[in-house]
PDB file of N, CA and C in Angstrom:
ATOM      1  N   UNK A   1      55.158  14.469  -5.528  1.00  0.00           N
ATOM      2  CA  UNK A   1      53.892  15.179  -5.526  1.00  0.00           C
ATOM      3  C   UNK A   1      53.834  16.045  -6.780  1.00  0.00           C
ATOM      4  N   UNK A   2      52.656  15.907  -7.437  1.00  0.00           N
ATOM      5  CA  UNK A   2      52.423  17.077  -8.863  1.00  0.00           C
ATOM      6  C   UNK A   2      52.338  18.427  -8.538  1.00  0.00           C
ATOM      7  N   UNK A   3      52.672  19.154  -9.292  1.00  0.00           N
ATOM      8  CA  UNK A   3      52.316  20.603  -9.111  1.00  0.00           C
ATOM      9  C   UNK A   3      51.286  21.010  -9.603  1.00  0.00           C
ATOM     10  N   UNK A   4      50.365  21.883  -8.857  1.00  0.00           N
ATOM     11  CA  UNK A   4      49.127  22.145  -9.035  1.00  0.00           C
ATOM     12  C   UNK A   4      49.549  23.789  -9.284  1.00  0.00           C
ATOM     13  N   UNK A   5      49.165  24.323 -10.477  1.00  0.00           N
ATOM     14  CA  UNK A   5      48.844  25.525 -10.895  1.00  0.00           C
ATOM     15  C   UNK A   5      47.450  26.641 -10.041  1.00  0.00           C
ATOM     16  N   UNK A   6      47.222  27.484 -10.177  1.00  0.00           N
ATOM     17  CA  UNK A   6      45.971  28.282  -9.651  1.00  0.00           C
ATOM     18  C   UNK A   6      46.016  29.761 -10.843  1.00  0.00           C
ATOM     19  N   UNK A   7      45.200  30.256 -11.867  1.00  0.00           N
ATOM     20  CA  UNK A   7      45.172  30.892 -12.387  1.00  0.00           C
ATOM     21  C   UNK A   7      44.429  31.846 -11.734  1.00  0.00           C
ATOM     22  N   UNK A   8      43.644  31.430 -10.726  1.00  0.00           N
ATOM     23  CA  UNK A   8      43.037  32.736 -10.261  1.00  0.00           C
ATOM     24  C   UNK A   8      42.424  32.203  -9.432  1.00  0.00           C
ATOM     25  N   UNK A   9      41.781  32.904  -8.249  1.00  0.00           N
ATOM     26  CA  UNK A   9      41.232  32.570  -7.132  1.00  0.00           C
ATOM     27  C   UNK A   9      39.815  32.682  -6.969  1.00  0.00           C
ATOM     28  N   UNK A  10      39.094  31.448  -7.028  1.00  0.00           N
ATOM     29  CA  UNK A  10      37.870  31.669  -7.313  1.00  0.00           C
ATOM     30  C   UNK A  10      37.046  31.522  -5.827  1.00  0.00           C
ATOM     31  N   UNK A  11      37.171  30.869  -4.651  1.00  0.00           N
ATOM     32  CA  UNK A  11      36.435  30.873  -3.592  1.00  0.00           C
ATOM     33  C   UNK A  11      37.894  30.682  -2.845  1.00  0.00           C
ATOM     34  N   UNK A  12      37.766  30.726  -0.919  1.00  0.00           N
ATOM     35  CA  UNK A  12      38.762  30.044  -0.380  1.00  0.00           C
ATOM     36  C   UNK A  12      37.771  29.730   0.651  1.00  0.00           C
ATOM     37  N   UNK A  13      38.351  28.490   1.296  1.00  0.00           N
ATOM     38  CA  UNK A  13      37.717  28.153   2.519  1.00  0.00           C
ATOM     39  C   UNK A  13      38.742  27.512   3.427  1.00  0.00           C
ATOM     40  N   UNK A  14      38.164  27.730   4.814  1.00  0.00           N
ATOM     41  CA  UNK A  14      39.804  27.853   5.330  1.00  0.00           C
ATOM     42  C   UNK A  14      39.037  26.718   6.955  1.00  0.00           C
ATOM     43  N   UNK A  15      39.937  25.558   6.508  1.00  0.00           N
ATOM     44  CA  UNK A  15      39.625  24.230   7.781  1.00  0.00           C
ATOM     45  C   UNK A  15      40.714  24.042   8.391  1.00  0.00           C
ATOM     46  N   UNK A  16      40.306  24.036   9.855  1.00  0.00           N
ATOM     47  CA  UNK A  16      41.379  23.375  10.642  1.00  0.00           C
ATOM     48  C   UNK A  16      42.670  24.774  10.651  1.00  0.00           C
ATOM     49  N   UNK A  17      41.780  25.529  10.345  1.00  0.00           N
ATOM     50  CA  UNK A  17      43.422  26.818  10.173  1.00  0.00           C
ATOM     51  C   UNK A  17      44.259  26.722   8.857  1.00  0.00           C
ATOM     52  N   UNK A  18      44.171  26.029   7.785  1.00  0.00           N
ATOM     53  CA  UNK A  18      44.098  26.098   6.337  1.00  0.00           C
ATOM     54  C   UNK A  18      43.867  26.464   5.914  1.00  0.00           C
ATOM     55  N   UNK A  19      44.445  26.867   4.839  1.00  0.00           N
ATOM     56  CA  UNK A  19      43.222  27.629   3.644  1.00  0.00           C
ATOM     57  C   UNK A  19      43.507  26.883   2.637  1.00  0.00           C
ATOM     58  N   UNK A  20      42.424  26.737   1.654  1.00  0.00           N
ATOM     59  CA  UNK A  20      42.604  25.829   0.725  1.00  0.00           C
ATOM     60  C   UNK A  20      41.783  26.493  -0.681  1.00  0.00           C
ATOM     61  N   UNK A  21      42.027  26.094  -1.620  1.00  0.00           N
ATOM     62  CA  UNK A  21      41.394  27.347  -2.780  1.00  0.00           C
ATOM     63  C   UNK A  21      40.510  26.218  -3.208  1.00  0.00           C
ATOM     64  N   UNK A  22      38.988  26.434  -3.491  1.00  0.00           N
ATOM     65  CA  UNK A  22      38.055  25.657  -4.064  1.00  0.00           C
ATOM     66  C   UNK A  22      37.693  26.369  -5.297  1.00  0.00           C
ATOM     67  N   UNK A  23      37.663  25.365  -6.188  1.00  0.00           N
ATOM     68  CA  UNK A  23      36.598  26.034  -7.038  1.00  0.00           C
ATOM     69  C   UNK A  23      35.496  25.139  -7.577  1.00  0.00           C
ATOM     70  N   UNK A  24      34.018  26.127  -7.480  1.00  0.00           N
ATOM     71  CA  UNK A  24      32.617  25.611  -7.414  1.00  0.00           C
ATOM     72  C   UNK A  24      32.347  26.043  -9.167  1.00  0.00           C
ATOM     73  N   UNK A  25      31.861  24.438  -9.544  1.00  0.00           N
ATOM     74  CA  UNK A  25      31.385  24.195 -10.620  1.00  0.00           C
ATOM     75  C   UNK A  25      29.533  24.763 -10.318  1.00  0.00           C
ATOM     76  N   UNK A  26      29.370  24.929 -11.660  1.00  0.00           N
ATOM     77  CA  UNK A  26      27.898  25.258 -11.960  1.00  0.00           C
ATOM     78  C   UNK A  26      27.273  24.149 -11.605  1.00  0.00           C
ATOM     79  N   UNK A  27      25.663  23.793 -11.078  1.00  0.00           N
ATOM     80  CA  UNK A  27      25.286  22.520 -11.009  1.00  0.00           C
ATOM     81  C   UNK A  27      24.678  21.510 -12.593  1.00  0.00           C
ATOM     82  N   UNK A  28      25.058  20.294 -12.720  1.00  0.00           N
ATOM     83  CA  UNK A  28      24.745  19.807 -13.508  1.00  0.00           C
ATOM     84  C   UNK A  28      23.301  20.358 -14.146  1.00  0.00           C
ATOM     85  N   UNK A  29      22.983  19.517 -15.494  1.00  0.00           N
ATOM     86  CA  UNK A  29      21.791  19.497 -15.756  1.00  0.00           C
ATOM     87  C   UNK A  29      20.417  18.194 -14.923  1.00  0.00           C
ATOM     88  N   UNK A  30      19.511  18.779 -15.038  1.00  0.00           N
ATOM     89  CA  UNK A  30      18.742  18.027 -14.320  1.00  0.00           C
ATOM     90  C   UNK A  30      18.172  16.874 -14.426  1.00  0.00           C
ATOM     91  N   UNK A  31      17.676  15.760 -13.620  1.00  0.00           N
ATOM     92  CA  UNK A  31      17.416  14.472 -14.305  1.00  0.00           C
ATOM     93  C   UNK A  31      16.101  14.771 -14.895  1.00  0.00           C
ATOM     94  N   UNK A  32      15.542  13.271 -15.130  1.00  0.00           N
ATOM     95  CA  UNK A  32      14.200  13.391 -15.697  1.00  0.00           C
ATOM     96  C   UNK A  32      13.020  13.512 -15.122  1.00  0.00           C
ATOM     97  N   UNK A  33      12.285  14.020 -15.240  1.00  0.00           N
ATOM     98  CA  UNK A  33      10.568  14.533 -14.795  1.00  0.00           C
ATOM     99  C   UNK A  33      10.098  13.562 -13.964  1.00  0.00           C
ATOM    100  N   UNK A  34       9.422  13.744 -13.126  1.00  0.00           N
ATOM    101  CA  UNK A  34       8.445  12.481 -12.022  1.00  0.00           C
ATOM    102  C   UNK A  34       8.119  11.902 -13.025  1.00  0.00           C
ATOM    103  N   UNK A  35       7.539  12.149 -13.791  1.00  0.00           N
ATOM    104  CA  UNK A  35       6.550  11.322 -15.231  1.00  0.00           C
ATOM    105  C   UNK A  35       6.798  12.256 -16.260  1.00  0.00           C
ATOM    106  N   UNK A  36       6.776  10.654 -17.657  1.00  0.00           N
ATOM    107  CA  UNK A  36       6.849  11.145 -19.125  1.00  0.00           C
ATOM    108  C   UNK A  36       5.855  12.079 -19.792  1.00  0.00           C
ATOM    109  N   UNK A  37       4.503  12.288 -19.193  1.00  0.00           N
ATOM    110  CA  UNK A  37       3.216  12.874 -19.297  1.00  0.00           C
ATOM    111  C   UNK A  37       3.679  14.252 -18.484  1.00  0.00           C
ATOM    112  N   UNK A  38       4.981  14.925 -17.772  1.00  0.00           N
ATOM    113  CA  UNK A  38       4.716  16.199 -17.009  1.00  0.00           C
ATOM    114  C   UNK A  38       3.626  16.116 -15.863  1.00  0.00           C
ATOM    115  N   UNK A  39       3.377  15.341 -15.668  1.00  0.00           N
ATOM    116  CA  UNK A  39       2.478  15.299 -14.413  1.00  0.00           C
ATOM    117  C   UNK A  39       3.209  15.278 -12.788  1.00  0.00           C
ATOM    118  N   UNK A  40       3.202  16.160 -11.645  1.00  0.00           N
ATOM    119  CA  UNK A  40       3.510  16.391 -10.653  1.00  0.00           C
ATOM    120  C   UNK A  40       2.999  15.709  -9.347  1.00  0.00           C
ATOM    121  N   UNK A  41       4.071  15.395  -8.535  1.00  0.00           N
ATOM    122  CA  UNK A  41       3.293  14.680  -7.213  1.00  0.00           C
ATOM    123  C   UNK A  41       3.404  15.871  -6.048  1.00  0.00           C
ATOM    124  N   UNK A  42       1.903  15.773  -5.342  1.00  0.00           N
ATOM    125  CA  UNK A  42       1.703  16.869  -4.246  1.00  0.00           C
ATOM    126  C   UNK A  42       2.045  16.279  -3.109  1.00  0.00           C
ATOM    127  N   UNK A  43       2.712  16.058  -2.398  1.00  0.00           N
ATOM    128  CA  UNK A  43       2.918  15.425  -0.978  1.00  0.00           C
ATOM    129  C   UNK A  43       2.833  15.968   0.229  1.00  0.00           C
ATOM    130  N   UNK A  44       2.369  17.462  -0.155  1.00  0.00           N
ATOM    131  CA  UNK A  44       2.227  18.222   1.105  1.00  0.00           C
ATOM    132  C   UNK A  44       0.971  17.714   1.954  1.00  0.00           C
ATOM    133  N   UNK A  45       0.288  16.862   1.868  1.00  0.00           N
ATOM    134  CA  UNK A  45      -0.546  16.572   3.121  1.00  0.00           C
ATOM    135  C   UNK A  45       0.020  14.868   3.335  1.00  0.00           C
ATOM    136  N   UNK A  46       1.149  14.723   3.358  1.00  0.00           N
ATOM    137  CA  UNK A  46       1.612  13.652   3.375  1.00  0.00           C
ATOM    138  C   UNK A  46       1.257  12.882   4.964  1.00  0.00           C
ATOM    139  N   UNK A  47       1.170  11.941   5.506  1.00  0.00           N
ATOM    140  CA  UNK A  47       1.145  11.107   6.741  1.00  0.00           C
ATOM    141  C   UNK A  47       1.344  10.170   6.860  1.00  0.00           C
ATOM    142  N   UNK A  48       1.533   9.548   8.120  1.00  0.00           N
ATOM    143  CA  UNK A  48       2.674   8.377   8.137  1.00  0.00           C
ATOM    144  C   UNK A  48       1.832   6.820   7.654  1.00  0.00           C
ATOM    145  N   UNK A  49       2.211   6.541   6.195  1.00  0.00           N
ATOM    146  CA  UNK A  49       1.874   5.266   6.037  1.00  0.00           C
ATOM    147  C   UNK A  49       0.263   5.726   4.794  1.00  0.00           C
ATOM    148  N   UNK A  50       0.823   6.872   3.647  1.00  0.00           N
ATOM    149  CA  UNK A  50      -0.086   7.219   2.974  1.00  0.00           C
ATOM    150  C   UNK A  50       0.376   6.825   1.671  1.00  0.00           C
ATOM    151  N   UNK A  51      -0.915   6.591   1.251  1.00  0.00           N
ATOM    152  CA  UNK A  51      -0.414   5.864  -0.181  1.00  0.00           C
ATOM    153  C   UNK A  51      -0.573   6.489  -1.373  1.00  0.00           C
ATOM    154  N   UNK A  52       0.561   6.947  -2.247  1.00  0.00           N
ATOM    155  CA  UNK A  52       0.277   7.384  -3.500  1.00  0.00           C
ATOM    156  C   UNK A  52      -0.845   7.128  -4.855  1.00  0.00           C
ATOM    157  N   UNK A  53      -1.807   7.846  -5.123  1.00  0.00           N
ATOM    158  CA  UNK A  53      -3.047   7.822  -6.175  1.00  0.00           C
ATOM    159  C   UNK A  53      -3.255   8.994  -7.035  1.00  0.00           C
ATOM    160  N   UNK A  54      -3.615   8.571  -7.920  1.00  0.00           N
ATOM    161  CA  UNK A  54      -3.810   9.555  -9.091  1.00  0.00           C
ATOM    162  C   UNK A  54      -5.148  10.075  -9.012  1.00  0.00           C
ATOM    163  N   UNK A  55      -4.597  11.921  -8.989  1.00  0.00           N
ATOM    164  CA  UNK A  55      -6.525  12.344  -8.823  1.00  0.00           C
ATOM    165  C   UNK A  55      -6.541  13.479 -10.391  1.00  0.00           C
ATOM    166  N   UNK A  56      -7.191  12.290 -10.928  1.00  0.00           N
ATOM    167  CA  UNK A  56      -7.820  12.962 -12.250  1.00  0.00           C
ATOM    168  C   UNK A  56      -8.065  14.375 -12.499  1.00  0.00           C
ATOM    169  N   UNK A  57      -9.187  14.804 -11.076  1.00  0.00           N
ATOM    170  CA  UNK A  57      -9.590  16.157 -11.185  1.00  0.00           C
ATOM    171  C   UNK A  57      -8.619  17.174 -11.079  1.00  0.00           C
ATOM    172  N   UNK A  58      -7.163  17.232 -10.091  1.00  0.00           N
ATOM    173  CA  UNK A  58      -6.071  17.868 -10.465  1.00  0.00           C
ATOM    174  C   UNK A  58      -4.959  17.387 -11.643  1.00  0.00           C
ATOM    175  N   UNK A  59      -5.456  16.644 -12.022  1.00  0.00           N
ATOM    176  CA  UNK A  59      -4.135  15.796 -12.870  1.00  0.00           C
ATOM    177  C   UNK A  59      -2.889  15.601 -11.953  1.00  0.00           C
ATOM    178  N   UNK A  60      -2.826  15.122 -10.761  1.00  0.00           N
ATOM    179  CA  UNK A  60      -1.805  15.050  -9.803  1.00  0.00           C
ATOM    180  C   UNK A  60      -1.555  13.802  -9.546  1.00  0.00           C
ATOM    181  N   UNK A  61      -0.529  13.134  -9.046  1.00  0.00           N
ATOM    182  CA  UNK A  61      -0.425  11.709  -8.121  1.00  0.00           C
ATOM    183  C   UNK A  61      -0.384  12.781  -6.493  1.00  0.00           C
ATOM    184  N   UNK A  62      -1.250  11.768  -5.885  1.00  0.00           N
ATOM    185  CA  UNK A  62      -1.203  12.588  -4.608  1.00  0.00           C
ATOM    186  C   UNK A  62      -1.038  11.716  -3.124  1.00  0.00           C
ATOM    187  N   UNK A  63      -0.310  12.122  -2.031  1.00  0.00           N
ATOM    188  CA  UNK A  63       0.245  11.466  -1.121  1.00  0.00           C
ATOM    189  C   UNK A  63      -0.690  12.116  -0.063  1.00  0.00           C
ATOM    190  N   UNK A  64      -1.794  11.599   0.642  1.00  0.00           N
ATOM    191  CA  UNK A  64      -2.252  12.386   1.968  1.00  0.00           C
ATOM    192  C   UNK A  64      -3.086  11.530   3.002  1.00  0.00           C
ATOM    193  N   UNK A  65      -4.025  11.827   3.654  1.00  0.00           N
ATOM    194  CA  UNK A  65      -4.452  11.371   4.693  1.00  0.00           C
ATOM    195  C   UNK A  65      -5.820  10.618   4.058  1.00  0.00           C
ATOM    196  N   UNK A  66      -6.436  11.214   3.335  1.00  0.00           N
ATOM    197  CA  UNK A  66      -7.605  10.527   2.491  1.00  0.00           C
ATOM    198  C   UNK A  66      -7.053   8.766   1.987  1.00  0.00           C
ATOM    199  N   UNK A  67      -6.290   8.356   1.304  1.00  0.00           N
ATOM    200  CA  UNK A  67      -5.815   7.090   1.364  1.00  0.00           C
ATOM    201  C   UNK A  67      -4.458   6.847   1.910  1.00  0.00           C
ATOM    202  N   UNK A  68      -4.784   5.577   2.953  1.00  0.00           N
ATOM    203  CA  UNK A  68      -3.774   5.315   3.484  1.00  0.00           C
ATOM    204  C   UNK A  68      -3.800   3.838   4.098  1.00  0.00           C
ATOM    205  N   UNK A  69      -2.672   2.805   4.511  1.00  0.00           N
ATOM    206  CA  UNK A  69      -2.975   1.646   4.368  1.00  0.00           C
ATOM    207  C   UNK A  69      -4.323   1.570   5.211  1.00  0.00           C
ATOM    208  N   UNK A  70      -4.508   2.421   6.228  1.00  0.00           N
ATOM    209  CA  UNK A  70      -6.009   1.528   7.274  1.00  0.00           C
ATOM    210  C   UNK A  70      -7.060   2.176   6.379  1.00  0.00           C
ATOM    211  N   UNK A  71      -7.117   2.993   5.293  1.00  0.00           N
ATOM    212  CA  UNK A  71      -7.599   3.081   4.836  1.00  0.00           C
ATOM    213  C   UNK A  71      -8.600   1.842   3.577  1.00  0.00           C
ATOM    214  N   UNK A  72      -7.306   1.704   2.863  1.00  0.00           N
ATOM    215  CA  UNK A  72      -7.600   0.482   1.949  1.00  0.00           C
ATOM    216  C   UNK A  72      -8.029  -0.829   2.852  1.00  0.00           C
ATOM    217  N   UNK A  73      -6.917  -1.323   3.788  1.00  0.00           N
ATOM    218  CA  UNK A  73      -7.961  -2.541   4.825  1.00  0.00           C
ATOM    219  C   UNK A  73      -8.906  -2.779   5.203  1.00  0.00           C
ATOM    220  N   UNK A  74      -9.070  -0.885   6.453  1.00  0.00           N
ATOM    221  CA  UNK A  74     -10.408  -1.211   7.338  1.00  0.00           C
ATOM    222  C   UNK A  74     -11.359  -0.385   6.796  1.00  0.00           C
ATOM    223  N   UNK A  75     -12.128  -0.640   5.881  1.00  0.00           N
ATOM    224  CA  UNK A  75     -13.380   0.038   5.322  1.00  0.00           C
ATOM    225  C   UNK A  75     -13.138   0.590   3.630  1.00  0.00           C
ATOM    226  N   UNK A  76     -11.934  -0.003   3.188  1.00  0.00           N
ATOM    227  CA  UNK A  76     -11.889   0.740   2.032  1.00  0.00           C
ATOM    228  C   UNK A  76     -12.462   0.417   0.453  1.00  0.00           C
ATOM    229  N   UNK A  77     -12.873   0.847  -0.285  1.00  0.00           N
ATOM    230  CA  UNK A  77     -13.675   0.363  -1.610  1.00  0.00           C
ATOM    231  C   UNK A  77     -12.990  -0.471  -2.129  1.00  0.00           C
ATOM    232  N   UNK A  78     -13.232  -1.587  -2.384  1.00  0.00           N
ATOM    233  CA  UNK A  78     -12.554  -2.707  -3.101  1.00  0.00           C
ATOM    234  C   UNK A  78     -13.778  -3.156  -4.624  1.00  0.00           C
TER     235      UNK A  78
END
């Protein structure tokens, strides 16, 4: 078995009646943007089986109850 050094004690967390010394890295950097344009998706009026569309007037892609598949089928603008 290697020997593991500890220069200093940065968190402990203790399982099963253990203690064990962790140490917590910073979180990475972040991936890339929903879109190359900075444009954001709103999904807070999201419902089951709603379909993502782009609404010009917010500059948003938006997920809600206004389109949704029975939407586009039964009565929708084609």
């Amino acid at each position: 078995m290697s020997q593991i050094k500890v220069n200093q004690t940065k968190n402990t967390i203790t399982v099963n009646g253990e203690t064990r010394v962790v140490t917590v890295k910073v979180p990475g950097p972040q991936g890339p943007a929903f879109a190359t344009s900075g444009t954001s998706l709103d999904d807070s009026g999201k419902i089951n089986d709603s379909v993502v569309y782009f609404d010009s007037s917010s500059g948003t892609f938006k997920a809600d109850s206004t389109t949704t598949k029975l939407t586009l089928v039964n009565g929708g603008n084609f």
